[in-house]
PDB file of N, CA and C in Angstrom:
ATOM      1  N   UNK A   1       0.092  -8.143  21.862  1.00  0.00           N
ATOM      2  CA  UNK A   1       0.151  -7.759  20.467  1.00  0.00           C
ATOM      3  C   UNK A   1       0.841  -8.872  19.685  1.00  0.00           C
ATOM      4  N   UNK A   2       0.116  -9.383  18.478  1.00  0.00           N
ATOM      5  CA  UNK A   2       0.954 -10.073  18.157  1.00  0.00           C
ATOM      6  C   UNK A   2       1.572  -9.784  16.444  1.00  0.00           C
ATOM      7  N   UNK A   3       2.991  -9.814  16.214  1.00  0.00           N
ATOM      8  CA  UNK A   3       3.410  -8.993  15.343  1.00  0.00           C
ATOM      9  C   UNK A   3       3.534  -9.744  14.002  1.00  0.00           C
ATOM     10  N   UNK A   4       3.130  -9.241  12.704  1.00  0.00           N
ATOM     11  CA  UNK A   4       3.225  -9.852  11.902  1.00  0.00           C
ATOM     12  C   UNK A   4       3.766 -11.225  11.311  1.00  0.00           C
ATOM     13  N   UNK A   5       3.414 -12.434  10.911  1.00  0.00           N
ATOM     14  CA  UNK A   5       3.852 -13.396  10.485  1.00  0.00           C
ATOM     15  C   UNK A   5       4.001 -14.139  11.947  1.00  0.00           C
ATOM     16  N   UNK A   6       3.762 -13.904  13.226  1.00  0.00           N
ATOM     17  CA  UNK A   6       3.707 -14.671  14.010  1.00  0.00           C
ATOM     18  C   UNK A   6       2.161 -14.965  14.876  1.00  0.00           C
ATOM     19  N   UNK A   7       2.159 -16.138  15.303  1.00  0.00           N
ATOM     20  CA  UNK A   7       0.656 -16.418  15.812  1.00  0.00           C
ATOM     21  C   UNK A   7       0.644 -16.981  16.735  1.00  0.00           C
ATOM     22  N   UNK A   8      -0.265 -17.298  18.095  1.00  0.00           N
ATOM     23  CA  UNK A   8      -0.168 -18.231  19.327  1.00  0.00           C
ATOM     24  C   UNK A   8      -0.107 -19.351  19.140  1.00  0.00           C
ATOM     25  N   UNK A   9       0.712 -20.236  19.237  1.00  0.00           N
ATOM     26  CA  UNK A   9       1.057 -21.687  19.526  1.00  0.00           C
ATOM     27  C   UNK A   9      -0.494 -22.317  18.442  1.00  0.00           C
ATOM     28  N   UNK A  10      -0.506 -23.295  17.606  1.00  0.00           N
ATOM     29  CA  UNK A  10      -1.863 -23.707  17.337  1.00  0.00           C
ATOM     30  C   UNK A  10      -2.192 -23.370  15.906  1.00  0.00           C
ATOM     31  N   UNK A  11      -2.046 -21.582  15.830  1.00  0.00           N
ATOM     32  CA  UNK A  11      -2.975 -21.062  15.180  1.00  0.00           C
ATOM     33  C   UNK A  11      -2.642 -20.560  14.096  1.00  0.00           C
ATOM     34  N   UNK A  12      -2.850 -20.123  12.501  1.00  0.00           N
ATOM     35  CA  UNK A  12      -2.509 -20.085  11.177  1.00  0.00           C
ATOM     36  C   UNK A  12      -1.553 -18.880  11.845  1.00  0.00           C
ATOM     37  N   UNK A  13      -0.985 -17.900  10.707  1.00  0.00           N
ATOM     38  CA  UNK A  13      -0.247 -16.980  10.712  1.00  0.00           C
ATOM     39  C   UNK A  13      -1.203 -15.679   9.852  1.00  0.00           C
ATOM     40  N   UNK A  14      -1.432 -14.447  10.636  1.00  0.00           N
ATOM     41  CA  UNK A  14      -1.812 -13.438   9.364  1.00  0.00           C
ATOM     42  C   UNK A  14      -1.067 -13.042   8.743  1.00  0.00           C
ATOM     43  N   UNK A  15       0.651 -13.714   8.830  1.00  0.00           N
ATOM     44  CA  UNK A  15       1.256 -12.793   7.415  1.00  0.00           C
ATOM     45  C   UNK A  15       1.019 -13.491   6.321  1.00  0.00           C
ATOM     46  N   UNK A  16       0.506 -13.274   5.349  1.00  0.00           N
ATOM     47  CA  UNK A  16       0.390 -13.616   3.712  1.00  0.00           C
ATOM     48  C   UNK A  16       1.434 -14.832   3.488  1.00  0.00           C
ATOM     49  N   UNK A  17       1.516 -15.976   3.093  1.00  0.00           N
ATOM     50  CA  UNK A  17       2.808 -16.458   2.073  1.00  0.00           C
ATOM     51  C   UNK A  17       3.074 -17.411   3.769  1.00  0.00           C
ATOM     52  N   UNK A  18       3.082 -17.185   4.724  1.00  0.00           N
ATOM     53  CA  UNK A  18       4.109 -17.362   5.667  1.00  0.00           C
ATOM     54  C   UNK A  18       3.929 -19.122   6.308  1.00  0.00           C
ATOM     55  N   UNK A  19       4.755 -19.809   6.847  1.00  0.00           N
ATOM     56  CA  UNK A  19       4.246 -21.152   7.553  1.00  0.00           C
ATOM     57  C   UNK A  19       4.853 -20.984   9.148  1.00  0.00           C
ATOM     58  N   UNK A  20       3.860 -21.612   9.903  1.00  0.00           N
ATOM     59  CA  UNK A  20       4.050 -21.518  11.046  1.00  0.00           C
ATOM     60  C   UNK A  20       4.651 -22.899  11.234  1.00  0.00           C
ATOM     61  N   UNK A  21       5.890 -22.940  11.809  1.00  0.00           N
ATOM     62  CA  UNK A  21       6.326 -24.706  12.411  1.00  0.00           C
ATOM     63  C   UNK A  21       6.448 -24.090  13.718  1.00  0.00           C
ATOM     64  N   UNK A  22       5.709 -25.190  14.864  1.00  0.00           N
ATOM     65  CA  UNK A  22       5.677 -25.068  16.115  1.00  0.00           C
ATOM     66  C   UNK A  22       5.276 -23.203  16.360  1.00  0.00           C
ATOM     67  N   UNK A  23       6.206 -22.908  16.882  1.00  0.00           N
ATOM     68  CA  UNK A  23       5.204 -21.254  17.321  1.00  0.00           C
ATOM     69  C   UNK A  23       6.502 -20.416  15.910  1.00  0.00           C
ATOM     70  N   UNK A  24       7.514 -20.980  15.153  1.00  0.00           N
ATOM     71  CA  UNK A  24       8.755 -20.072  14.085  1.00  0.00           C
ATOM     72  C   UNK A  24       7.833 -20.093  12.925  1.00  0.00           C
ATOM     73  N   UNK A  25       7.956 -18.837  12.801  1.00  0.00           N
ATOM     74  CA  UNK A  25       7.448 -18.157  11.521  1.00  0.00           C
ATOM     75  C   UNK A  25       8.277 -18.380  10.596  1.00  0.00           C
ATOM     76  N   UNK A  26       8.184 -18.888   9.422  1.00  0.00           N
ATOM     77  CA  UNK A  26       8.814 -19.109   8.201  1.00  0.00           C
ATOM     78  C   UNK A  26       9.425 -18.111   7.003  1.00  0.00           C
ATOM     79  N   UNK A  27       9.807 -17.282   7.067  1.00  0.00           N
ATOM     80  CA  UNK A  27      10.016 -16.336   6.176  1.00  0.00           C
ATOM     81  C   UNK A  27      10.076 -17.088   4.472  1.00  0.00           C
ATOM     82  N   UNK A  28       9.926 -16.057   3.866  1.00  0.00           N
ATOM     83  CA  UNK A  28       9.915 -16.588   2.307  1.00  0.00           C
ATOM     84  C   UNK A  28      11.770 -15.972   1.856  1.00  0.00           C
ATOM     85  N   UNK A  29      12.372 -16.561   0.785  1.00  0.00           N
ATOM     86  CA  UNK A  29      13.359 -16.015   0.603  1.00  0.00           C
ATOM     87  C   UNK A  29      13.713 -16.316  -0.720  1.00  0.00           C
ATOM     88  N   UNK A  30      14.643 -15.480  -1.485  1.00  0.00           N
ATOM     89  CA  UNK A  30      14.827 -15.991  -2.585  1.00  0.00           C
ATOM     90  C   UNK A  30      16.202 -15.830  -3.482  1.00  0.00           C
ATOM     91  N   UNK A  31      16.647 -17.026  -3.971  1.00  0.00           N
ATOM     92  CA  UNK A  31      18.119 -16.917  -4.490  1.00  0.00           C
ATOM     93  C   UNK A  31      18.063 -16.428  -5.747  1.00  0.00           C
ATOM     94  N   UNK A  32      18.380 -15.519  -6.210  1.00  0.00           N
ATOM     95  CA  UNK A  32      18.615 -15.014  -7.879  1.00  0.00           C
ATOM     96  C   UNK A  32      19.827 -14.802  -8.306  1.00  0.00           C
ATOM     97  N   UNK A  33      20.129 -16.080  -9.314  1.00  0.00           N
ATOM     98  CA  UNK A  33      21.492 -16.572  -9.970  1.00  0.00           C
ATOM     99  C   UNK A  33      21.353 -15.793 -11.312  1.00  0.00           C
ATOM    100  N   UNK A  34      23.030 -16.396 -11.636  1.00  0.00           N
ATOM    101  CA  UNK A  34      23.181 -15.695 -13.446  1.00  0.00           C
ATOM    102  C   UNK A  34      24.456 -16.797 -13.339  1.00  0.00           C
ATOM    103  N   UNK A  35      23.782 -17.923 -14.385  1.00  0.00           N
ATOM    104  CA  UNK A  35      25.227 -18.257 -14.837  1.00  0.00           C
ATOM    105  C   UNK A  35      26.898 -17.597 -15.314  1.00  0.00           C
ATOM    106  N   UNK A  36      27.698 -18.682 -14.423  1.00  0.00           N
ATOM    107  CA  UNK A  36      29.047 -17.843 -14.950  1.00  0.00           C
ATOM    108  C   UNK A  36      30.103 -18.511 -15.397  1.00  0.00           C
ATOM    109  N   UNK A  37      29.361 -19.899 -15.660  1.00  0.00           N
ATOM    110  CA  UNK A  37      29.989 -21.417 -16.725  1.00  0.00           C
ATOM    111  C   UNK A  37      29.465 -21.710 -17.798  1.00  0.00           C
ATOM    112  N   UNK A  38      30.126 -22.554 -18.646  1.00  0.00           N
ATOM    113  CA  UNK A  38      29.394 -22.606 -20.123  1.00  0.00           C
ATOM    114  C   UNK A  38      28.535 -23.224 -19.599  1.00  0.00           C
ATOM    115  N   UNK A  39      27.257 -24.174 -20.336  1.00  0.00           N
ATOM    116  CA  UNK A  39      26.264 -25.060 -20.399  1.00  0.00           C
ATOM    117  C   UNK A  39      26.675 -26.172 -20.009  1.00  0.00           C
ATOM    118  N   UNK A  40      27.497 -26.877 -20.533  1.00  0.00           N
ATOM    119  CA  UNK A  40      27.757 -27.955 -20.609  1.00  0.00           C
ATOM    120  C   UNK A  40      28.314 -28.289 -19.381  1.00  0.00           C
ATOM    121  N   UNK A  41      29.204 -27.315 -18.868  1.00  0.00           N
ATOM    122  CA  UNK A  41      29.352 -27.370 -17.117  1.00  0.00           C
ATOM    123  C   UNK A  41      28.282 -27.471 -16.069  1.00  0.00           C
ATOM    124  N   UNK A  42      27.453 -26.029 -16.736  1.00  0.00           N
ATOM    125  CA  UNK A  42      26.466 -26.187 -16.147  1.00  0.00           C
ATOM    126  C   UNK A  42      25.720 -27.502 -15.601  1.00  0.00           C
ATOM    127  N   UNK A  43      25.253 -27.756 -16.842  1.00  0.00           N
ATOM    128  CA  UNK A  43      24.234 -29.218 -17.042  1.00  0.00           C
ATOM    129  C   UNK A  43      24.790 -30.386 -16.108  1.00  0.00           C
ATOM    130  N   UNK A  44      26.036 -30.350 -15.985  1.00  0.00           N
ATOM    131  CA  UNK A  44      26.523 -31.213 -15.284  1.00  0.00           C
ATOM    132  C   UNK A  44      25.851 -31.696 -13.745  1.00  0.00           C
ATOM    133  N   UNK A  45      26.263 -30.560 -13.383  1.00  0.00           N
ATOM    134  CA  UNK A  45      25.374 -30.081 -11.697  1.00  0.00           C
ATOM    135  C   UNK A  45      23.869 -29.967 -11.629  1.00  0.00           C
ATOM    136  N   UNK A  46      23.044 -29.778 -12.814  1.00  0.00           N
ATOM    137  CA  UNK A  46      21.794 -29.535 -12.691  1.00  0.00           C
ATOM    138  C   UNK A  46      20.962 -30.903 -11.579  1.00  0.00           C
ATOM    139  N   UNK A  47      21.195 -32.250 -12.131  1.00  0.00           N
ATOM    140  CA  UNK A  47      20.449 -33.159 -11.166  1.00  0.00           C
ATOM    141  C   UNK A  47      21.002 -33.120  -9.721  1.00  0.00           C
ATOM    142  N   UNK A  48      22.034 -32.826  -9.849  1.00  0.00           N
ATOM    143  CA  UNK A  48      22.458 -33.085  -7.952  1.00  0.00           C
ATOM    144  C   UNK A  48      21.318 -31.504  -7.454  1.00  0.00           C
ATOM    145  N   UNK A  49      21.506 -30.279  -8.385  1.00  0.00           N
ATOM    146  CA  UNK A  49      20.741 -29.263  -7.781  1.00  0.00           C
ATOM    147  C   UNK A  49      19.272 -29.761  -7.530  1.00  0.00           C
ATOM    148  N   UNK A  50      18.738 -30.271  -8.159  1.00  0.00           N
ATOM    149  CA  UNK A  50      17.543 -30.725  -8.394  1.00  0.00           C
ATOM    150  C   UNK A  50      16.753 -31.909  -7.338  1.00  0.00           C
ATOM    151  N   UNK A  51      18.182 -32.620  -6.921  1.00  0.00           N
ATOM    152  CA  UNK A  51      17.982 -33.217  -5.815  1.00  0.00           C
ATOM    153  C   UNK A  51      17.443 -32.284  -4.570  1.00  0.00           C
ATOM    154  N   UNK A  52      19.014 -31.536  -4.626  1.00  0.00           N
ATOM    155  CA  UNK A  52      18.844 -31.046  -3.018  1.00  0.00           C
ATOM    156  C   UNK A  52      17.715 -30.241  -3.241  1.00  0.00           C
ATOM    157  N   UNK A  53      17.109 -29.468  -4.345  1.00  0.00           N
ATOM    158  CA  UNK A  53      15.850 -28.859  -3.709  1.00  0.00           C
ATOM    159  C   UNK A  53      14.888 -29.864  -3.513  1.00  0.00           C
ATOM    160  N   UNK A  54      14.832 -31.412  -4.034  1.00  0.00           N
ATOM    161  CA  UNK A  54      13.664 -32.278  -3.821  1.00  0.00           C
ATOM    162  C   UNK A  54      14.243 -32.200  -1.929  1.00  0.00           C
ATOM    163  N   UNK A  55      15.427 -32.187  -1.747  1.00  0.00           N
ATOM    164  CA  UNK A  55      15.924 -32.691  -0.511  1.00  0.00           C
ATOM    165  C   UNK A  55      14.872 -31.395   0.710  1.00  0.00           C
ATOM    166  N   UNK A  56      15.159 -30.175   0.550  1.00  0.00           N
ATOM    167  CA  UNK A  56      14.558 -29.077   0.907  1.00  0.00           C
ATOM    168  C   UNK A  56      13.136 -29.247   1.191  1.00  0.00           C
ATOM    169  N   UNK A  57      12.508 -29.438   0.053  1.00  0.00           N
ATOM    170  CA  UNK A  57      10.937 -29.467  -0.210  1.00  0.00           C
ATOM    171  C   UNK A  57      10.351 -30.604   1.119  1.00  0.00           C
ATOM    172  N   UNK A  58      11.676 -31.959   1.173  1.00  0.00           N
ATOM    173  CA  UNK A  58      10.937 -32.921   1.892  1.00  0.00           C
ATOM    174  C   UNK A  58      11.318 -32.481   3.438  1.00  0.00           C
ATOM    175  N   UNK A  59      12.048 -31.505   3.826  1.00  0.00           N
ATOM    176  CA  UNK A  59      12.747 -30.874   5.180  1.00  0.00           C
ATOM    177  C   UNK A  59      11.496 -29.587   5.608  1.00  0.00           C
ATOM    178  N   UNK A  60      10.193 -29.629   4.963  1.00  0.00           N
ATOM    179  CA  UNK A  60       9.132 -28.310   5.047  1.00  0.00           C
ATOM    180  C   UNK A  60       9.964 -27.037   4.032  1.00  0.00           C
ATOM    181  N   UNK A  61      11.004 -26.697   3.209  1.00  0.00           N
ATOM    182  CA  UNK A  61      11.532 -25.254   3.198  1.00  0.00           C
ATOM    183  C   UNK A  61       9.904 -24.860   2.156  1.00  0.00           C
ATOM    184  N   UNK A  62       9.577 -25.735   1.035  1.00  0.00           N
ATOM    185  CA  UNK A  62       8.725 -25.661   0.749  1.00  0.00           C
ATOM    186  C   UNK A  62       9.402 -24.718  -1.182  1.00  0.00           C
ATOM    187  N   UNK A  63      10.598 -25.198  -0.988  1.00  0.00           N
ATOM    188  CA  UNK A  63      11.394 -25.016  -2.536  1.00  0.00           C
ATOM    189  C   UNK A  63      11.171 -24.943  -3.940  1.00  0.00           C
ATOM    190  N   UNK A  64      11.154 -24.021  -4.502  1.00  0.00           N
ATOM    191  CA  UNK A  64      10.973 -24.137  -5.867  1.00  0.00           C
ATOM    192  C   UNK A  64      12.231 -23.826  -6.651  1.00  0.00           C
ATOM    193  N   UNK A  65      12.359 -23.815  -7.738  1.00  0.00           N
ATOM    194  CA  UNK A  65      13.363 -23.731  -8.274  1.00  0.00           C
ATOM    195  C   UNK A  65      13.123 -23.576  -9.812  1.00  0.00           C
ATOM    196  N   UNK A  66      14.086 -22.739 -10.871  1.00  0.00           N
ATOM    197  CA  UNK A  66      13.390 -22.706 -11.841  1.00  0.00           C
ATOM    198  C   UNK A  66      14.347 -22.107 -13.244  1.00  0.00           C
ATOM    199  N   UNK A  67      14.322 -21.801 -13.901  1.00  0.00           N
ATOM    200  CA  UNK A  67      15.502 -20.605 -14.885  1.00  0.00           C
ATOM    201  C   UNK A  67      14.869 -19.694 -15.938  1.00  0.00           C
ATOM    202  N   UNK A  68      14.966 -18.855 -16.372  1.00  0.00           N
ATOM    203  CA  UNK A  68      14.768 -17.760 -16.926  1.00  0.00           C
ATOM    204  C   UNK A  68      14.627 -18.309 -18.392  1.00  0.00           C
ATOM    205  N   UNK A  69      12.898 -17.894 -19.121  1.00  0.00           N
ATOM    206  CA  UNK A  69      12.753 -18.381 -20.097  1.00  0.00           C
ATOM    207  C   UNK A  69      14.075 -17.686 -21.225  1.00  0.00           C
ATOM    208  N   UNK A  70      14.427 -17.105 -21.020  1.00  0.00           N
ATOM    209  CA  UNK A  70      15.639 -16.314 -22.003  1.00  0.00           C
ATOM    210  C   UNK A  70      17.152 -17.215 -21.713  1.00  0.00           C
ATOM    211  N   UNK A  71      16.956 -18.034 -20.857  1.00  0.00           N
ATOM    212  CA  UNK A  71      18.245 -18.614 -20.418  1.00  0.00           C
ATOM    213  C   UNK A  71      19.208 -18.057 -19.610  1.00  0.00           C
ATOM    214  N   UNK A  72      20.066 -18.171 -19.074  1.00  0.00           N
ATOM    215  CA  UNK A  72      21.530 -17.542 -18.339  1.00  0.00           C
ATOM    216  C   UNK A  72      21.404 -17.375 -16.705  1.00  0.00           C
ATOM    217  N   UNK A  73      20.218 -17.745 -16.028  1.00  0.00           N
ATOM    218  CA  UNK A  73      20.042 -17.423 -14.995  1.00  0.00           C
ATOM    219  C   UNK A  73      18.591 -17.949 -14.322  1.00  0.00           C
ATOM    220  N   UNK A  74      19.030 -17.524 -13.080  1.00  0.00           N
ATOM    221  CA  UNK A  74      17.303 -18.351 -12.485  1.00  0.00           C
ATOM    222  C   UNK A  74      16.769 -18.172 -10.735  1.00  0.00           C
ATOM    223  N   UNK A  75      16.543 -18.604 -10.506  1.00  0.00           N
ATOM    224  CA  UNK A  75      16.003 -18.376  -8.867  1.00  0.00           C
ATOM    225  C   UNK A  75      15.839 -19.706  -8.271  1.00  0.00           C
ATOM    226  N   UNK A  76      15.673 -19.864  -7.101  1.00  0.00           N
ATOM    227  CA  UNK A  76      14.783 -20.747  -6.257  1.00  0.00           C
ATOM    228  C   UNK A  76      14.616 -20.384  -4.786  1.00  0.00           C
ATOM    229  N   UNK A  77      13.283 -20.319  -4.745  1.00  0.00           N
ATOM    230  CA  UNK A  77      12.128 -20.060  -4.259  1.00  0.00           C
ATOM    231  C   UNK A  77      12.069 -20.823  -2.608  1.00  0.00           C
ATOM    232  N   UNK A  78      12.505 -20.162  -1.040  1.00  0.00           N
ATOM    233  CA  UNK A  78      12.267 -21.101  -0.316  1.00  0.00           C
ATOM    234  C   UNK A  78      11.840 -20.385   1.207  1.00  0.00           C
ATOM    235  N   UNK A  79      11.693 -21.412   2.231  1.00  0.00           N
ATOM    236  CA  UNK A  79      10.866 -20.724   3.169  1.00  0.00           C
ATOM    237  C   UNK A  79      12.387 -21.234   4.021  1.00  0.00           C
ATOM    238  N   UNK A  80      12.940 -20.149   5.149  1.00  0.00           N
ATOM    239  CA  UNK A  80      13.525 -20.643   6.191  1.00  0.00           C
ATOM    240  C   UNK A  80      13.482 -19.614   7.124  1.00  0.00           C
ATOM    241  N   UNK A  81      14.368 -19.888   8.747  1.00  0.00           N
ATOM    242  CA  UNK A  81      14.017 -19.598   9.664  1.00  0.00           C
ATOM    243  C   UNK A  81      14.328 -18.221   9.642  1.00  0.00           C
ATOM    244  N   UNK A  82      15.349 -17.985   8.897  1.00  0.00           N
ATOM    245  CA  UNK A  82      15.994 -16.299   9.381  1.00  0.00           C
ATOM    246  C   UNK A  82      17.487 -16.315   8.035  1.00  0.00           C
ATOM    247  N   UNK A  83      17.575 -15.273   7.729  1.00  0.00           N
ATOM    248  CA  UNK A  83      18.451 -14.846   6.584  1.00  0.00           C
ATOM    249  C   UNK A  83      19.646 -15.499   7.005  1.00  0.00           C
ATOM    250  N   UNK A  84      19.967 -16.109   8.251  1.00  0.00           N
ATOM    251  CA  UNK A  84      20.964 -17.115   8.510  1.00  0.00           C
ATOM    252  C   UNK A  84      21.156 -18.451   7.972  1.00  0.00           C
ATOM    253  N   UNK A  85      20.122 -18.769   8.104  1.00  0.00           N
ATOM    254  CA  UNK A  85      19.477 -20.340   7.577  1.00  0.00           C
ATOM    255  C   UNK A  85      19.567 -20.556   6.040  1.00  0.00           C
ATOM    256  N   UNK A  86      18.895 -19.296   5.655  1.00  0.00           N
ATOM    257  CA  UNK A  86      19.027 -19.104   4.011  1.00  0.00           C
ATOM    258  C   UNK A  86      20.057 -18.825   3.622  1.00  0.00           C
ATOM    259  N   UNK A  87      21.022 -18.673   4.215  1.00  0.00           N
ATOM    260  CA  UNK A  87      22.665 -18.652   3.415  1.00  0.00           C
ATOM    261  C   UNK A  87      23.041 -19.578   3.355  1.00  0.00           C
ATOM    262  N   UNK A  88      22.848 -20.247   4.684  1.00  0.00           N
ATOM    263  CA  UNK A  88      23.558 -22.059   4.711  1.00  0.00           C
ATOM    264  C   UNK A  88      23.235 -22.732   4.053  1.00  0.00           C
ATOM    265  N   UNK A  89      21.279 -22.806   3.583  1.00  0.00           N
ATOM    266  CA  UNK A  89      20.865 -23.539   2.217  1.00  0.00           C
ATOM    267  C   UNK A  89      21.399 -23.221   1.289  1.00  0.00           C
ATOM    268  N   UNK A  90      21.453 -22.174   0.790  1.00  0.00           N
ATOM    269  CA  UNK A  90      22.242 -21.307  -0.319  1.00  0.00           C
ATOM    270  C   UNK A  90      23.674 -22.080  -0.744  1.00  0.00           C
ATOM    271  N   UNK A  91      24.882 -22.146   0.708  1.00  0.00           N
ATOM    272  CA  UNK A  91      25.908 -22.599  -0.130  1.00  0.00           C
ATOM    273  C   UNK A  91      26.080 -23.782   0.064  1.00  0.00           C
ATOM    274  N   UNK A  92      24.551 -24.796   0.316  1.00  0.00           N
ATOM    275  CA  UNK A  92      25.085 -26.128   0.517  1.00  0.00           C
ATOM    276  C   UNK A  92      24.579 -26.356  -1.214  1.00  0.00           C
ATOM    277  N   UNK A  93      24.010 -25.282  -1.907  1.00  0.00           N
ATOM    278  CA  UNK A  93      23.113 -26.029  -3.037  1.00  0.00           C
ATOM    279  C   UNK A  93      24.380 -25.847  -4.242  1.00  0.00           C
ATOM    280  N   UNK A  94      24.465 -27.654  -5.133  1.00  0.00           N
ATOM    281  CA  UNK A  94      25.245 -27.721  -5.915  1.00  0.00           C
ATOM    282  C   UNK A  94      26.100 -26.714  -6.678  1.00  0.00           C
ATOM    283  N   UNK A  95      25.381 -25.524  -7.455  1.00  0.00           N
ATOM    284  CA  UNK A  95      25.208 -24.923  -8.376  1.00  0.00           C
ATOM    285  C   UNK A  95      26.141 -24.053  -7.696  1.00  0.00           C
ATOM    286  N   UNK A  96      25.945 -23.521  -6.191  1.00  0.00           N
ATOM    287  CA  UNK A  96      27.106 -22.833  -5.651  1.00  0.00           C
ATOM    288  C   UNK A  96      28.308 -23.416  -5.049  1.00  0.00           C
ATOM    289  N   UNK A  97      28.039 -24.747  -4.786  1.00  0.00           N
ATOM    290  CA  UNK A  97      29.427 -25.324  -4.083  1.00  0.00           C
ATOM    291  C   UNK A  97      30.315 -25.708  -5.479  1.00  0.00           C
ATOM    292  N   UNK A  98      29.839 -25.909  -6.854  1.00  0.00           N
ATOM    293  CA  UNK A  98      30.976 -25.890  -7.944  1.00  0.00           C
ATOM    294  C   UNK A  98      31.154 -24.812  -8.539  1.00  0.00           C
ATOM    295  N   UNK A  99      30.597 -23.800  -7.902  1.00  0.00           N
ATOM    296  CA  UNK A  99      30.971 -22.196  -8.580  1.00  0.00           C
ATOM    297  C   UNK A  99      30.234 -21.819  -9.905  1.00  0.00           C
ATOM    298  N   UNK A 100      28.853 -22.490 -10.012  1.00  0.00           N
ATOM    299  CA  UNK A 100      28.330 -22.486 -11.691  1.00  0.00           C
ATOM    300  C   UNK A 100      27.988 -20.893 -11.425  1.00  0.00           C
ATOM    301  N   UNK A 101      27.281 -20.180 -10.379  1.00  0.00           N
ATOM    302  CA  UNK A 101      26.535 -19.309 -10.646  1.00  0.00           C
ATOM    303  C   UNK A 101      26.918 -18.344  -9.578  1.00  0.00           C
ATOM    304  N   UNK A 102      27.082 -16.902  -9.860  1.00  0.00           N
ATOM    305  CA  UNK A 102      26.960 -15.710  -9.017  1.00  0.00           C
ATOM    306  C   UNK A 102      25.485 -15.217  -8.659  1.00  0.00           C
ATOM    307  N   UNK A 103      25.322 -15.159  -7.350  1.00  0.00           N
ATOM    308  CA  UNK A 103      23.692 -14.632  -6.791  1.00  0.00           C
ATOM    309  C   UNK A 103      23.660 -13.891  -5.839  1.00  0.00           C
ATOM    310  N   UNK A 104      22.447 -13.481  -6.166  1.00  0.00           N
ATOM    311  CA  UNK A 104      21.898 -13.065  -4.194  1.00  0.00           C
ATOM    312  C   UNK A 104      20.789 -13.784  -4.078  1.00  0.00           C
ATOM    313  N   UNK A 105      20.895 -13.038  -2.323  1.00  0.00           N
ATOM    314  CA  UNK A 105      19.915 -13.740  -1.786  1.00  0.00           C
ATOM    315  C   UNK A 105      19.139 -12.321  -1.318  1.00  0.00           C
ATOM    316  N   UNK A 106      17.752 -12.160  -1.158  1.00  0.00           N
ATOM    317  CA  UNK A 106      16.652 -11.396  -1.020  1.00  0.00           C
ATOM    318  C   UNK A 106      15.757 -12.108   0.257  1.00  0.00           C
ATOM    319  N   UNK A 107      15.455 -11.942   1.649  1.00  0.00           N
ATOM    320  CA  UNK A 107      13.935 -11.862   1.961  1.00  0.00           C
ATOM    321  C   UNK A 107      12.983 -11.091   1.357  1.00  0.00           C
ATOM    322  N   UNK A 108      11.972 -12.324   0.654  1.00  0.00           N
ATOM    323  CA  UNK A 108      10.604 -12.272  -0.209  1.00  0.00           C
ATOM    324  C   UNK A 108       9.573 -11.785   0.826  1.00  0.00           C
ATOM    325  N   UNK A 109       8.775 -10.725   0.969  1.00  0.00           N
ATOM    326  CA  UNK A 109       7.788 -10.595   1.528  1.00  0.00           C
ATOM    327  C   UNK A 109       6.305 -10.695   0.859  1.00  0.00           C
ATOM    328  N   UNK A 110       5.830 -11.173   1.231  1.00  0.00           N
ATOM    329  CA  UNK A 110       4.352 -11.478   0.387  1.00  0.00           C
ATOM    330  C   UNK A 110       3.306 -10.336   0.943  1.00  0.00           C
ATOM    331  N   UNK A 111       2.755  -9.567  -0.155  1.00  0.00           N
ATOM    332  CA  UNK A 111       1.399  -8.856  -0.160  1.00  0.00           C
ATOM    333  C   UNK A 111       0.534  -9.122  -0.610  1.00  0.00           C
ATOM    334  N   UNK A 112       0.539  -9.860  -1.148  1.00  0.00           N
ATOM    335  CA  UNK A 112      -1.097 -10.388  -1.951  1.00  0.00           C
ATOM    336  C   UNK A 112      -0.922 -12.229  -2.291  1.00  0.00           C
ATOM    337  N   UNK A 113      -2.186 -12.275  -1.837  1.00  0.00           N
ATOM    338  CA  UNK A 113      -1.943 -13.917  -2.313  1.00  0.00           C
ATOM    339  C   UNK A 113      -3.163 -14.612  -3.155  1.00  0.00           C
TER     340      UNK A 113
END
């Protein structure tokens, strides 16, 4: 039997959204911030954030990143091994190691693509 989001050595994945590296299924996951610094603090940190998700994207996580057309808050968008992995990305990324933003973190499951 083989159980969702995982596949035999080789072969795509039938879970929706998902990437197979070697035979590890990729989960989707997702950080949802709310600024809790002025702007101008903010802004500060934005390119180093911007890095490390270019940094992510080039490691397979497969990263997006983004902010809320209303302002004050935002997400980014990434694939890792297990809700373990996604914390460690989580507090290596700028925005949380200078304290700009309070978040969570969510496993994203995909139903439709």
């Amino acid at each position: 039997m083989t159980l969702p989001g995982s596949a035999p050595h080789g072969e795509k994945s039938s879970y929706p959204g998902s990437s197979i590296v070697g035979r590890e299924f990729m989960p989707w996951f997702v950080k949802i911030e709310k600024g809790i610094v002025d702007k101008s603090t903010f802004d500060r940190f934005v390119p180093a954030h911007k890095t490390y998700v270019k940094e992510l994207i080039s490691q397979g996580h497969q990263a997006r990143t983004g902010y809320w057309g209303d302002f004050g808050g935002g997400m980014m968008l990434f694939q890792a091994a297990n809700l373990e992995e996604a914390e460690t990305i989580v507090a290596q990324d700028p925005l949380i190691q200078n304290g700009c933003v309070d978040y969570q973190i969510h496993e994203w499951r995909i139903v439709v693509e």
